[in-house]
Structure formats: C-alpha cells, structure tokens
C-alpha atoms as a PDB file:
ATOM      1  CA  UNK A   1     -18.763  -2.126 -15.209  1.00  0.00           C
ATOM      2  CA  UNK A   2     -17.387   1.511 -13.992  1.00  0.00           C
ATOM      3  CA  UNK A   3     -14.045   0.766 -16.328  1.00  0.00           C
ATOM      4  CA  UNK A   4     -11.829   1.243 -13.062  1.00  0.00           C
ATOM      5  CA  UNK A   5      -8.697  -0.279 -12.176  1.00  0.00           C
ATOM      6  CA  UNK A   6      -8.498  -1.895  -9.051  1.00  0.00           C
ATOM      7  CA  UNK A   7      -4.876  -2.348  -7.274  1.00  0.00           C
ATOM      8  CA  UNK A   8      -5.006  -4.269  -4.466  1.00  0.00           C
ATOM      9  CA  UNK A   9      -2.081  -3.439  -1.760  1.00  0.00           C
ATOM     10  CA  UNK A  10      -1.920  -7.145  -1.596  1.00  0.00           C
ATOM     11  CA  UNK A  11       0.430  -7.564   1.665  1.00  0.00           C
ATOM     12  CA  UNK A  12      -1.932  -4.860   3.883  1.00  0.00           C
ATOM     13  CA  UNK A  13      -4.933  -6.914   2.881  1.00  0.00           C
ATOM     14  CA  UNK A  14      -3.535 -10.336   3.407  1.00  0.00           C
ATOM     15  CA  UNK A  15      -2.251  -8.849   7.045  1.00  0.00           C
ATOM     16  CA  UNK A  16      -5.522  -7.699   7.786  1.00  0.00           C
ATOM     17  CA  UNK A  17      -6.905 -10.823   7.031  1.00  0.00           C
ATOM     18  CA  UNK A  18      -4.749 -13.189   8.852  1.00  0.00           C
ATOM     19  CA  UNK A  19      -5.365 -10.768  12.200  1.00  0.00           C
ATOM     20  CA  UNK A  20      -9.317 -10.808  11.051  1.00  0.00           C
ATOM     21  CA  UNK A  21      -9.860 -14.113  11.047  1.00  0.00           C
ATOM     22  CA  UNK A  22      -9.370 -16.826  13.763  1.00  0.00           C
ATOM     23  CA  UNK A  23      -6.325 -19.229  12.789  1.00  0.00           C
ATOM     24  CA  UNK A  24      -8.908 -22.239  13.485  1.00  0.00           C
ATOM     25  CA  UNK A  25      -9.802 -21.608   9.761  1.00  0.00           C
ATOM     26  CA  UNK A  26      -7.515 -24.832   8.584  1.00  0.00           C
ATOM     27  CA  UNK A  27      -6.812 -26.908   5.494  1.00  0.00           C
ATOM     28  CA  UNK A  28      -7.231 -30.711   5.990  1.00  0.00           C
ATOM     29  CA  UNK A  29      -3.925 -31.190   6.975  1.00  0.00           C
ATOM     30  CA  UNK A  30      -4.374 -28.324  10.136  1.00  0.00           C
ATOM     31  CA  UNK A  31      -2.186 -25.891   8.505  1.00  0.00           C
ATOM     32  CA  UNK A  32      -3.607 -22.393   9.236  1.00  0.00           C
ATOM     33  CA  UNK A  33      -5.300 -21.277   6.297  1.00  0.00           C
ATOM     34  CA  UNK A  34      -6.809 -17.903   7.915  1.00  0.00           C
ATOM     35  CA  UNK A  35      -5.016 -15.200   5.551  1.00  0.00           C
ATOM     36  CA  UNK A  36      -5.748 -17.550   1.983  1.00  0.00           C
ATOM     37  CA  UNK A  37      -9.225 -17.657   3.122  1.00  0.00           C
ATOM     38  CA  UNK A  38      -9.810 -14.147   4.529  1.00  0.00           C
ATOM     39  CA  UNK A  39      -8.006 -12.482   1.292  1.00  0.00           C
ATOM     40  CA  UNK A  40     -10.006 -14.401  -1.129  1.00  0.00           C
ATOM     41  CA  UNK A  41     -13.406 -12.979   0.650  1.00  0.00           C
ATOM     42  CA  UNK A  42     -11.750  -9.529   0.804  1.00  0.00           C
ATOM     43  CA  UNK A  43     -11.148  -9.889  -3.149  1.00  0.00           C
ATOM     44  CA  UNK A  44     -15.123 -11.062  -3.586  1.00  0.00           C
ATOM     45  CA  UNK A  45     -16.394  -8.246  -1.500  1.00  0.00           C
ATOM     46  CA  UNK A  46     -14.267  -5.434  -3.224  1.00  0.00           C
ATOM     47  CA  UNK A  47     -15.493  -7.189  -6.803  1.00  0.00           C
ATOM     48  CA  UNK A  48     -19.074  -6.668  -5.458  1.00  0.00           C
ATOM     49  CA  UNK A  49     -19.500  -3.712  -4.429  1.00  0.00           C
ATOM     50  CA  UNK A  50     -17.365  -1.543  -6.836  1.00  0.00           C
ATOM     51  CA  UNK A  51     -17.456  -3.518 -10.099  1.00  0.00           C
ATOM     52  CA  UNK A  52     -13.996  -3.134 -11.253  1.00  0.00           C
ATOM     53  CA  UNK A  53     -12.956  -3.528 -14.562  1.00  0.00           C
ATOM     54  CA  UNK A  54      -9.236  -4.343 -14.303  1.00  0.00           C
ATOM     55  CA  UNK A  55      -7.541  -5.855 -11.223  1.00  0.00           C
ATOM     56  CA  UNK A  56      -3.488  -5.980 -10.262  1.00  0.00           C
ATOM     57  CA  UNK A  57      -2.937  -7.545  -6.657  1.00  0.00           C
ATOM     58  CA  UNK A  58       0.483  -6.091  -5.743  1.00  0.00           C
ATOM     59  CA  UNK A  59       3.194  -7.645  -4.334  1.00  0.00           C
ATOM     60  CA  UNK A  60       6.264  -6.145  -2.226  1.00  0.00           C
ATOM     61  CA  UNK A  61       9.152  -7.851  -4.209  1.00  0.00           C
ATOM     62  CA  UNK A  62      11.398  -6.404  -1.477  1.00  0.00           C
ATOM     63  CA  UNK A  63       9.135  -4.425   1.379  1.00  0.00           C
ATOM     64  CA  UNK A  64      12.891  -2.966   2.153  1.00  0.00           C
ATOM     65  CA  UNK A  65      14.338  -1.533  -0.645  1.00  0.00           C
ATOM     66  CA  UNK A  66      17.973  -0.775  -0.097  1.00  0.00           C
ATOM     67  CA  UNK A  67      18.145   2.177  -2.492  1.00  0.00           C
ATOM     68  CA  UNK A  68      15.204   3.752   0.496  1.00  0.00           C
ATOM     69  CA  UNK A  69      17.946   1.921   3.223  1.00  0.00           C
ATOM     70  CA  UNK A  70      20.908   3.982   1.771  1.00  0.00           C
ATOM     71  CA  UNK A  71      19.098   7.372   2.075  1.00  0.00           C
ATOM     72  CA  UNK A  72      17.682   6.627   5.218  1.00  0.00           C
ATOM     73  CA  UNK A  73      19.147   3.883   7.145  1.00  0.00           C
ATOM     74  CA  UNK A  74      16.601   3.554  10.430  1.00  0.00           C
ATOM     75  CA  UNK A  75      13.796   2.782   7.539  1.00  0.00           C
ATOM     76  CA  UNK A  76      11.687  -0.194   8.478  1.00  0.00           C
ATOM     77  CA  UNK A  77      14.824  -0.931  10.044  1.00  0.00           C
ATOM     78  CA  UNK A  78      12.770  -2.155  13.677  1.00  0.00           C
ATOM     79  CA  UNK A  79      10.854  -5.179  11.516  1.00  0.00           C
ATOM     80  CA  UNK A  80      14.116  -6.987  10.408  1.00  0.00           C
ATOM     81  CA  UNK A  81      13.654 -10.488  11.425  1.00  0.00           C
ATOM     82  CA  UNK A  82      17.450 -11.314   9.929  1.00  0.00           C
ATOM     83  CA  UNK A  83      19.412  -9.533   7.748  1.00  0.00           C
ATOM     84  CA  UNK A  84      20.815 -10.931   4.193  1.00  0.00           C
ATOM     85  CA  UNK A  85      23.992  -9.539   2.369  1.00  0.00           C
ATOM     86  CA  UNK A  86      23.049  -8.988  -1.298  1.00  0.00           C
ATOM     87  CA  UNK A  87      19.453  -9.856  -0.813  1.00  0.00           C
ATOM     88  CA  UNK A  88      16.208  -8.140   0.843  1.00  0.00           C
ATOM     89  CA  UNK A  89      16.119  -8.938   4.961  1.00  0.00           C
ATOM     90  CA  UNK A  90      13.478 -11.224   6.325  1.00  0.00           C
ATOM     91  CA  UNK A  91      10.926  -8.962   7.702  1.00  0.00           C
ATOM     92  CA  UNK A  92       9.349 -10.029  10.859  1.00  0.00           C
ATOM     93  CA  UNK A  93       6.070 -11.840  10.271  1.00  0.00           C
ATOM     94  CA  UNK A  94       4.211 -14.151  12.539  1.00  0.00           C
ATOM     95  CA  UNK A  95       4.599 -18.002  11.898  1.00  0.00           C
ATOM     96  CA  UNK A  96       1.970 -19.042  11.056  1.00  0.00           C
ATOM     97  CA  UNK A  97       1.325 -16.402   7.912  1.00  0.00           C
ATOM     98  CA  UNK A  98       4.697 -16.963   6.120  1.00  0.00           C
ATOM     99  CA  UNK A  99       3.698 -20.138   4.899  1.00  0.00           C
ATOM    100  CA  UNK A 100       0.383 -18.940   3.485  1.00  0.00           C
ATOM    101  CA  UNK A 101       1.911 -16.201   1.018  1.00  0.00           C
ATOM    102  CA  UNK A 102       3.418 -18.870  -1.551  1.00  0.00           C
ATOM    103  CA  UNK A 103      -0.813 -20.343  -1.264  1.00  0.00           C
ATOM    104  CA  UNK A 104      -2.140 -17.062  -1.812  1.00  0.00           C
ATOM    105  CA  UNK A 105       0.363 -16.310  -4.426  1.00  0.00           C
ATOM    106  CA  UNK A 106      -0.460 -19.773  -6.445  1.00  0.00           C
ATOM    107  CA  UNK A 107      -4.529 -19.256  -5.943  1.00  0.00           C
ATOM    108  CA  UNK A 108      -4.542 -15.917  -7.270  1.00  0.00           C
ATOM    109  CA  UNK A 109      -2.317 -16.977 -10.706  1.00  0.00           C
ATOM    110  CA  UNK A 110      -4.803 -19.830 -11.230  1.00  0.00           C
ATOM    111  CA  UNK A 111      -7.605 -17.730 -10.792  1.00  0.00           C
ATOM    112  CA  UNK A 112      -6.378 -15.477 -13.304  1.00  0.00           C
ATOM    113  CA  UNK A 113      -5.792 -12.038 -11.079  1.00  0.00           C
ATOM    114  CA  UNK A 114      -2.951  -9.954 -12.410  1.00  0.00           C
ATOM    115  CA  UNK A 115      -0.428 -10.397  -9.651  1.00  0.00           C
ATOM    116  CA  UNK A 116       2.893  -7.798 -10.129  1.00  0.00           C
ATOM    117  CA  UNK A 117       5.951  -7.453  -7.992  1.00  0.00           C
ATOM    118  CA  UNK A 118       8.995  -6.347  -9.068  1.00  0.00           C
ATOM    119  CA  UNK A 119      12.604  -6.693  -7.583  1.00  0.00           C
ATOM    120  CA  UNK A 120      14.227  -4.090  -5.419  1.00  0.00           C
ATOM    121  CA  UNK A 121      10.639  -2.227  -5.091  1.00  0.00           C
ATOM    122  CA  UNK A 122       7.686  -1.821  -2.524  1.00  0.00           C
ATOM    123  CA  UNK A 123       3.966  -2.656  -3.850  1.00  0.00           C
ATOM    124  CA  UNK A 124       3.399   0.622  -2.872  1.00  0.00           C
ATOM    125  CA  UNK A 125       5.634   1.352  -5.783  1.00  0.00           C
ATOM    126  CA  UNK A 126       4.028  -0.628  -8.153  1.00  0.00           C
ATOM    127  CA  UNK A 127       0.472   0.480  -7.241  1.00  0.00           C
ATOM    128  CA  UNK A 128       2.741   4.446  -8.039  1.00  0.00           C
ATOM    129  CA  UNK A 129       3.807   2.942 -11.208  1.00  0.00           C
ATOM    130  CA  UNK A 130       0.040   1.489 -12.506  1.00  0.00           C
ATOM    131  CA  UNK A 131      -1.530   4.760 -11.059  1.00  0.00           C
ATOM    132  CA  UNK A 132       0.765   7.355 -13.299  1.00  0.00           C
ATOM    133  CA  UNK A 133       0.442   5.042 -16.297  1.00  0.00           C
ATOM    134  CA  UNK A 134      -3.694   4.569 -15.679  1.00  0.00           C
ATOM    135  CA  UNK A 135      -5.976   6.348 -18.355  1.00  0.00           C
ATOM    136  CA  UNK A 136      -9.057   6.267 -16.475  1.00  0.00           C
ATOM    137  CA  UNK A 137     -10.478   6.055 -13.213  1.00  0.00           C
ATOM    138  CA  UNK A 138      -8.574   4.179 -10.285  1.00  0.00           C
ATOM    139  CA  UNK A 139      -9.519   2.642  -6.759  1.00  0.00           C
ATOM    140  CA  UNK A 140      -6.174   1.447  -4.811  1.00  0.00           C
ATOM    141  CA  UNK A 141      -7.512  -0.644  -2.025  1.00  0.00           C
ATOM    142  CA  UNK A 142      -4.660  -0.283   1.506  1.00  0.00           C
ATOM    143  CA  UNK A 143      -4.795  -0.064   5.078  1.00  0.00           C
ATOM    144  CA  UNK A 144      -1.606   1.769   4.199  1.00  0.00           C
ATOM    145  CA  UNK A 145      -1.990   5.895   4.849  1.00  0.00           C
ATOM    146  CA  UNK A 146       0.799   6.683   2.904  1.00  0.00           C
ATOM    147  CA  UNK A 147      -0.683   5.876  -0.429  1.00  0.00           C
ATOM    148  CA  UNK A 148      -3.147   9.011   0.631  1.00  0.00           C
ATOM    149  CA  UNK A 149      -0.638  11.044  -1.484  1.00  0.00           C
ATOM    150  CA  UNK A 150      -1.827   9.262  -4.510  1.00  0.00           C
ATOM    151  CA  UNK A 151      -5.225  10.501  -4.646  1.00  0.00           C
ATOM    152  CA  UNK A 152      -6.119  12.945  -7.387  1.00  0.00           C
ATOM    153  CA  UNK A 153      -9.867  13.459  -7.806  1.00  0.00           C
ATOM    154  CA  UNK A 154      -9.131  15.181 -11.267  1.00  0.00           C
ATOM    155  CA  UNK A 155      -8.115  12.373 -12.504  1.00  0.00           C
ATOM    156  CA  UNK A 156     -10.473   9.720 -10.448  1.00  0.00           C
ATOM    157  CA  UNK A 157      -7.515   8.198  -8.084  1.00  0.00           C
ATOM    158  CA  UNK A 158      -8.843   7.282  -4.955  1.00  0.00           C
ATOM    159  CA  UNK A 159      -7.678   5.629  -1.693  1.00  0.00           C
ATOM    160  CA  UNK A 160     -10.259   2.861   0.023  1.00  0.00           C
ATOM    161  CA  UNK A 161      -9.252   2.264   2.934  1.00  0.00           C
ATOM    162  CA  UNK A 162     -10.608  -1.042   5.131  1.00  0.00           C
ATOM    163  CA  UNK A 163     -11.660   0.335   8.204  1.00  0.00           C
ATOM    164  CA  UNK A 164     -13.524  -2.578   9.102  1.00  0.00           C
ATOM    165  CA  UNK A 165     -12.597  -5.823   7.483  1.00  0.00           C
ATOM    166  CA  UNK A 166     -13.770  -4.848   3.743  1.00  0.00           C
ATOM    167  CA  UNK A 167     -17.319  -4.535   4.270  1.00  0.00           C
ATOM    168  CA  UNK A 168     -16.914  -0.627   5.473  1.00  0.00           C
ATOM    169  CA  UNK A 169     -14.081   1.059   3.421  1.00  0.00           C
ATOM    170  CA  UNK A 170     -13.195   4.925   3.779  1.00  0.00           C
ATOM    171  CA  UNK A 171     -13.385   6.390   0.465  1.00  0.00           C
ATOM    172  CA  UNK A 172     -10.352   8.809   0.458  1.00  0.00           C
ATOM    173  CA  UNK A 173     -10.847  11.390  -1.764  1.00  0.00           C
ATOM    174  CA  UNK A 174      -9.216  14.963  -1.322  1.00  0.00           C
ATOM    175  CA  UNK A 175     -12.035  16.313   0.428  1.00  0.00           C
ATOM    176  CA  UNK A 176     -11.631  13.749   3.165  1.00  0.00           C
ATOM    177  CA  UNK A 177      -7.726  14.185   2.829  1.00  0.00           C
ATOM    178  CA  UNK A 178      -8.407  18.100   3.544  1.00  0.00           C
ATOM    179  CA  UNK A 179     -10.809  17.028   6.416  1.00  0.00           C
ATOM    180  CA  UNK A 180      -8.730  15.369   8.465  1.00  0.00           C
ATOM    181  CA  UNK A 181      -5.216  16.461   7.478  1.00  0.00           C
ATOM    182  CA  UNK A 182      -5.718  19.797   5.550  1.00  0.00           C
ATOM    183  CA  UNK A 183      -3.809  18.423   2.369  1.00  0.00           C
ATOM    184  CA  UNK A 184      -4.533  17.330  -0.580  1.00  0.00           C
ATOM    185  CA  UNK A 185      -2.842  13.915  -1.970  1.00  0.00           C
ATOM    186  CA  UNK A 186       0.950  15.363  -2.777  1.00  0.00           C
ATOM    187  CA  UNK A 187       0.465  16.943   0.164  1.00  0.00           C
ATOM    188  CA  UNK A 188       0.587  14.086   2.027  1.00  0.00           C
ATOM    189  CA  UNK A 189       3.761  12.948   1.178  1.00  0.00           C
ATOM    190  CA  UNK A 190       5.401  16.433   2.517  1.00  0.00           C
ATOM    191  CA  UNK A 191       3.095  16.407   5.699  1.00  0.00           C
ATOM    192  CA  UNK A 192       4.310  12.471   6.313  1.00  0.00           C
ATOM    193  CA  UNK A 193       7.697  13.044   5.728  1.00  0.00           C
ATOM    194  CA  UNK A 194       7.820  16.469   8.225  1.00  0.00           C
ATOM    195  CA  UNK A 195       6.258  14.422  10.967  1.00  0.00           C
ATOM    196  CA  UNK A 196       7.755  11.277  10.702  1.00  0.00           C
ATOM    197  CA  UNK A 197       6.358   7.747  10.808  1.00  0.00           C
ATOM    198  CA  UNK A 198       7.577   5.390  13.671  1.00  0.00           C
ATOM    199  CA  UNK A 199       5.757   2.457  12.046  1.00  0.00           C
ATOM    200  CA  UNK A 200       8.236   2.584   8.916  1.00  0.00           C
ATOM    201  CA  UNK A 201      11.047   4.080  10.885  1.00  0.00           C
ATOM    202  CA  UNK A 202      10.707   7.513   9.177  1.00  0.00           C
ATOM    203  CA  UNK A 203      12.319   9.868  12.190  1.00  0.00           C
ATOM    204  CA  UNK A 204      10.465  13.386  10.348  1.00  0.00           C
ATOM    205  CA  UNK A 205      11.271  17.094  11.939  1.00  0.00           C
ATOM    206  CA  UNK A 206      11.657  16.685  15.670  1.00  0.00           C
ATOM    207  CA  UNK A 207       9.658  19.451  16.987  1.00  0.00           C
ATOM    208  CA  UNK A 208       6.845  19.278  14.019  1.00  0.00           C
ATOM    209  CA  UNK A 209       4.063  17.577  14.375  1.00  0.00           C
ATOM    210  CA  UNK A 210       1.238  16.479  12.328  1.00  0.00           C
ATOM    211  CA  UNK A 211      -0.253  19.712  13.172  1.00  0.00           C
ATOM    212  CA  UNK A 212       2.181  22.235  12.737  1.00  0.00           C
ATOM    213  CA  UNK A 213       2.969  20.441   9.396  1.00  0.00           C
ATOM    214  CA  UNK A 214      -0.492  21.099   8.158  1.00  0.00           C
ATOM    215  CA  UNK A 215       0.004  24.678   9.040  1.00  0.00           C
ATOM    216  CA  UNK A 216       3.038  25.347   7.506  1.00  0.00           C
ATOM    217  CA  UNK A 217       2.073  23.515   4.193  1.00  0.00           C
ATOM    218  CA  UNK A 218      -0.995  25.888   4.425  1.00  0.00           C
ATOM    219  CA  UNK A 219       1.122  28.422   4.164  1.00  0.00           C
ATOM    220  CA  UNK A 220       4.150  27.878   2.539  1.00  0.00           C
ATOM    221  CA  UNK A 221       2.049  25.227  -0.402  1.00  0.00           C
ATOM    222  CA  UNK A 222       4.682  22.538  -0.283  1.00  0.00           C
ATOM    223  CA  UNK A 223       8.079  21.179   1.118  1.00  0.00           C
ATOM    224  CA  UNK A 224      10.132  23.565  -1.233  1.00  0.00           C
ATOM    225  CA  UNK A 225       8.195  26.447  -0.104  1.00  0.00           C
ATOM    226  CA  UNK A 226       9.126  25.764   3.992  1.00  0.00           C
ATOM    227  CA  UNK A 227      12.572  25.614   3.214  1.00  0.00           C
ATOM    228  CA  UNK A 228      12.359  28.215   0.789  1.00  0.00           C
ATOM    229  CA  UNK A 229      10.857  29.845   4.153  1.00  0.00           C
ATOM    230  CA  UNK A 230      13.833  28.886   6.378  1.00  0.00           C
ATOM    231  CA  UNK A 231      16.210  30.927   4.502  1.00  0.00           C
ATOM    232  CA  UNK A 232      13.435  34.262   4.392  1.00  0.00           C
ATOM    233  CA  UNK A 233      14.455  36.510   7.274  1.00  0.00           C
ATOM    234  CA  UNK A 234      10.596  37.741   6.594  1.00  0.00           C
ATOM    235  CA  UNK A 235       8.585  34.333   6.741  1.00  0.00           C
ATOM    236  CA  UNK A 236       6.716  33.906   9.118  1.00  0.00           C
ATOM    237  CA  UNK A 237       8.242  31.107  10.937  1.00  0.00           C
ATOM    238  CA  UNK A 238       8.571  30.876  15.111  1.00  0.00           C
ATOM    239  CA  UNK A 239      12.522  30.723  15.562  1.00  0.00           C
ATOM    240  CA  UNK A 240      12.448  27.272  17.153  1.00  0.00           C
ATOM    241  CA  UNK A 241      10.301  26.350  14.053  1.00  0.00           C
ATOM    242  CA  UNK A 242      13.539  27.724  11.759  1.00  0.00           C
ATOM    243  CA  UNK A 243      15.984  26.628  14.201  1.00  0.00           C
ATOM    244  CA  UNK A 244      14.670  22.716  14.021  1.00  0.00           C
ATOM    245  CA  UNK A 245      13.806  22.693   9.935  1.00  0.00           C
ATOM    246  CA  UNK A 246      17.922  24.054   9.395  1.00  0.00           C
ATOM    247  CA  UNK A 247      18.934  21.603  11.253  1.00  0.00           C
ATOM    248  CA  UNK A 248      16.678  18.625   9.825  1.00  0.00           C
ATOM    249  CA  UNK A 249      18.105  19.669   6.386  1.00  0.00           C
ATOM    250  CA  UNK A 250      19.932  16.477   5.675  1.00  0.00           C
ATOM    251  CA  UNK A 251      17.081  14.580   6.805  1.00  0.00           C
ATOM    252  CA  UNK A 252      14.659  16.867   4.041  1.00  0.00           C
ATOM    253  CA  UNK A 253      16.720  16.522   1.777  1.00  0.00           C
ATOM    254  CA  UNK A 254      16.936  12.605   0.955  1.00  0.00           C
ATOM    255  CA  UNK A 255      13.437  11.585   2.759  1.00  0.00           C
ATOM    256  CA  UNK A 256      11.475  13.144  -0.030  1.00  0.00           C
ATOM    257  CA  UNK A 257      12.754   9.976  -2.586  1.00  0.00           C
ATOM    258  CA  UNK A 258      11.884   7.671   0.555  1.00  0.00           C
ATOM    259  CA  UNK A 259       8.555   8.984   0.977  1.00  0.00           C
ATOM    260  CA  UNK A 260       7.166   9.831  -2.012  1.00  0.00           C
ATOM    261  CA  UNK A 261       6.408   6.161  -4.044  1.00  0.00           C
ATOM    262  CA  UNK A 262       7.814   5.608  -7.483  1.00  0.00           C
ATOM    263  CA  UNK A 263       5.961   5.974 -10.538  1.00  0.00           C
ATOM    264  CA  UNK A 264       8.509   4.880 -12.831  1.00  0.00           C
ATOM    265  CA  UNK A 265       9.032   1.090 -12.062  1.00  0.00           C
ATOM    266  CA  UNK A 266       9.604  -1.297 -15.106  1.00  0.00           C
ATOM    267  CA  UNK A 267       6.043  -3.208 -14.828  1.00  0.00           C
ATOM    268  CA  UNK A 268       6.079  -6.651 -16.480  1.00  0.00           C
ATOM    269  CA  UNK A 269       3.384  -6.531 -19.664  1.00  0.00           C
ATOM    270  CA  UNK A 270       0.118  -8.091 -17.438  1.00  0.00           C
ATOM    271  CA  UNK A 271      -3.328  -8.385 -18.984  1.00  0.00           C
ATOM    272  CA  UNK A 272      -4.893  -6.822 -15.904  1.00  0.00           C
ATOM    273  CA  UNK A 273      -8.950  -7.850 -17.087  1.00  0.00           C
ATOM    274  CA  UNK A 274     -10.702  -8.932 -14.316  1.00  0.00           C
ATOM    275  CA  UNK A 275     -11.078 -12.807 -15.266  1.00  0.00           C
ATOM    276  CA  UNK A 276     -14.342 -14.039 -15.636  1.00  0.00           C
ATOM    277  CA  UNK A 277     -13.259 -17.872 -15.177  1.00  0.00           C
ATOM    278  CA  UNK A 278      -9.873 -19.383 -13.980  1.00  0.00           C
ATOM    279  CA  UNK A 279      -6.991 -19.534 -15.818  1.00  0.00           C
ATOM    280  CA  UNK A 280      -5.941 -22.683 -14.550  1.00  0.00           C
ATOM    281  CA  UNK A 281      -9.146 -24.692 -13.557  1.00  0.00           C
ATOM    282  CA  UNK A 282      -7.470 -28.127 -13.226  1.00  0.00           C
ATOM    283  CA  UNK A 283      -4.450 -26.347 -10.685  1.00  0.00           C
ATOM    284  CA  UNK A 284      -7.400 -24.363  -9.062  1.00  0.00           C
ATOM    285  CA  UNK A 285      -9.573 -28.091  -7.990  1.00  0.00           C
ATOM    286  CA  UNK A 286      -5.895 -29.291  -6.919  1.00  0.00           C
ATOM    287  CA  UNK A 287      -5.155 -26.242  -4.514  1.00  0.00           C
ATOM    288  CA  UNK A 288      -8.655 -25.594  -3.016  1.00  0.00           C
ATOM    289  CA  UNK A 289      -8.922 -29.681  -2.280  1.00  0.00           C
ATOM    290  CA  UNK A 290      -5.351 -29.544  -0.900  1.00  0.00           C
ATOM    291  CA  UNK A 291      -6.153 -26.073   1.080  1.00  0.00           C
ATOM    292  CA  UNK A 292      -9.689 -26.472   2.146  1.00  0.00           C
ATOM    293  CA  UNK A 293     -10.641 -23.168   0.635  1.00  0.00           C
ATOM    294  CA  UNK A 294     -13.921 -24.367  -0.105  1.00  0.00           C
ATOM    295  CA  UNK A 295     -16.740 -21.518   0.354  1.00  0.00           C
ATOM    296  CA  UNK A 296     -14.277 -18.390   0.092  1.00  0.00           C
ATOM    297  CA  UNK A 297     -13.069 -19.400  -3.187  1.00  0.00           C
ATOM    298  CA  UNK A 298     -16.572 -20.581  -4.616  1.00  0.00           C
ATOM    299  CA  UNK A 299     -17.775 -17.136  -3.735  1.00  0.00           C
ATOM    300  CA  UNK A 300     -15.440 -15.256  -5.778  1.00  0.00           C
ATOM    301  CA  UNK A 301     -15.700 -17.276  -8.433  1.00  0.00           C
ATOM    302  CA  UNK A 302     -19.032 -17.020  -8.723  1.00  0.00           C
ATOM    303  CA  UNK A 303     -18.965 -12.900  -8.080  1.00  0.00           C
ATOM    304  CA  UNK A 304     -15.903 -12.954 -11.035  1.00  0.00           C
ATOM    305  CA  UNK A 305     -18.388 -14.965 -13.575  1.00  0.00           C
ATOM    306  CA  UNK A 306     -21.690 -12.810 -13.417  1.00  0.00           C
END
C-alpha cells in the first residue's frame, strides 16, 4: 500500500463508462446497466494498478452551483435540460444513464467506498476540499482538465487522466502540465480562465488564446501580474493585447472564484479506508441479483479483499 488517497471524479468516470460500454450490458429486467457495470470495472482497475490506501468517489451535489451562476451567468448554462427555482437545474443527460446514478450510488455505499457530495457544490469542489486537507500523497482520477490546476508535485497531488477507458491513464504531473501547456498546476486555472472553456460556458479573453495565455503567464507569473501589466505603460504587451484584457476586466475579475475549485467545503466526517469487504453484504447479494452486475462487481471485490 503507497498510503495515497484516491478521489474518484465520480460523474466523469461514470460518463465515460456509460459512452464505453455498449447499452446491451442489461440487468434481468433489460434496464441498461452499462454505466453501473463499466464504473465498477473502472474502480477495480484503478485499485489494481495503483494500490490506494484511502478512496472518496465524489459526487456533484449540484454540477451548477448558483453562487458560480451569479458571477457568471452563461456557466454550464448550454446543458440545462429544465430549470428549477430554488433548486439546482436538471442537466442534460441521456435517458438511459439517469436511472443508473441512484444504482451506482446504492452499490458503492454497500460496498463500503466513501461516497461525498455536498449541497450547492461541484465534485470538483470536493475533490479541492479533500486535496487541501490531504497529509500525504494524492491521485485524483478525471477526464476533467480543469482539475490540472490541482497538481502539486511537492506535495504528491497528481491528475490521472483516462485516456483510454482506465487501462491507459495520463499521469499529470507538472512536468507534463509544462509540456503541453507551459504551466504549472495554479497556472492552469489563470491559463483556463484567459482562454475560456465553451464546454462549461466559460467565455475567457476574446482575442487570447491558449497560446498567447501561456506566453503572457510566462511572463507576467500569474493573472495579477497581466493585469498588473495592463496598467504598465512599459510592459510589454501588443496594444490589441491591452486593449482586449481592459476591456475583459469585469469578466477577470469574478471568473477567478468560478474557475479556481474550492478548498474550503464543509466535508461530512467519512472514514475514507479502502474497504476490504462490504459494508452491507446482505443489500450487496440483493442489488447485484436485482442488477445483473455479476462479474464487474465480483472482480472488485475480490481486488478490494487481497
């Protein structure tokens, strides 16, 4: 056992695994079981090859926060399947998966995985929260880029990242992060939010690109320091370059809280030991007999007992 914490971004995986897997994976009634199934083997695969110690899966308790909404109000704002006064939206999500969340949800309690979400905040947050609070070592498994600004090899905080299924994961550390983006992992969060991200409605700096984001980050060090820059007659900034950051100074100012997860959410007390056997055996028979989870779930809990 490496004594690392393991934080499962639980919604990317489950995505990924409901896309991954053909929806002919059924339960004996024919309901789609595709995501239960697929997550479970992602969860037995990431057990095997990296040995955690601890494990949190973590939940989005509202994937649309509307503290995030009132700072910027085109956030996520595109996958809004219906909206809800006084409660999170509905966020668009195929059919057939919806179902399969309250299956994955009840497997993973009688199995025993620590399973955290907490209302009016992302699992991003959460996976923030467990990372500040960590004292040792930490793998947060995502196909989600913007947890990249968590990575810290000082303190062991690294991003795997499924680039196919599981099986062959991208272990982001900040040499990899200064590869391909010229950052390191707070640097990220400033290079994300000056270039936007269509995917979660995050407009950025029209004009600056991933590019010229990574360039002025280089050398200005960090978001302060480019608009620090802006108001320098002397810094070396192309007018067009000054002309677009004044004018996206609204936008700069309020995207860094979007951006940039929490590390301060109130986290329920969770033993977060990796469980050796189920918590709930009895409840586990019922729901792989009623699901049909048959091999996946055998696997893992033979991987979680050796």
């Amino acid at each position: 056992m490496t004594g690392r914490l393991m934080l499962l971004d639980t919604a990317s995986l489950y995505f990924r695994a409901y896309f991954g897997v053909p929806d002919s994976v059924r339960a004996p009634d024919g309901t789609p079981v595709n995501a239960v199934r697929g997550l479970l083997d992602f969860i037995d695969r990431l057990v095997q090859d990296h040995r955690p110690a601890k494990l949190v899966a973590c939940m989005d308790a509202d994937w649309r926060p509307q503290w995030r909404v009132d700072l910027i109000p085109t956030y996520k704002a595109h996958r809004v399947a219906e909206e809800h006064e006084g409660a999170p939206d509905t966020e668009e999500v195929p059919d057939t998966l919806t179902p399969q969340v309250p299956v994955i949800e009840a497997v993973l309690d009688a199995v025993g995985i620590a399973r955290v979400g907490v209302a009016d905040y992302e699992a991003d947050d959460v996976i923030g929260t467990f990372t500040a609070r960590a004292d040792g070592p930490v793998d947060i498994v995502t196909g989600d880029r913007d947890l990249y600004q968590l990575v810290d090899d000082a303190r062991g905080i690294r991003v795997l990242y499924p680039l196919k299924g599981v099986g062959t994961l991208q272990l982001t550390d900040e040499a990899v992060l200064r590869e391909k983006y010229g950052v390191d992992g707070p640097g990220y969060a400033d290079l994300a939010l000056l270039r936007g991200d269509p995917s979660d409605g995050l407009p950025g700096v029209p004009g600056i690109g991933e590019k010229t984001a990574a360039k002025l980050l280089a050398e200005f060090g960090d978001l302060a320091g480019i608009m620090a820059a802006v108001d320098d007659p002397k810094a070396k900034l192309t007018p067009s370059q000054r002309k677009r950051l004044t004018e996206a100074r609204p936008y700069v100012a309020v995207a860094p809280k979007v951006v940039r997860v929490a590390d301060d959410v109130p986290l329920p007390d969770v033993d977060t030991t990796l469980p050796r056997t189920p918590r709930d055996p009895a409840g586990l028979e019922a729901l792989a007999a009623r699901w049909g989870l048959g091999g996946s779930l055998q696997r893992l809990l033979t991987t979680l007992g050796e």
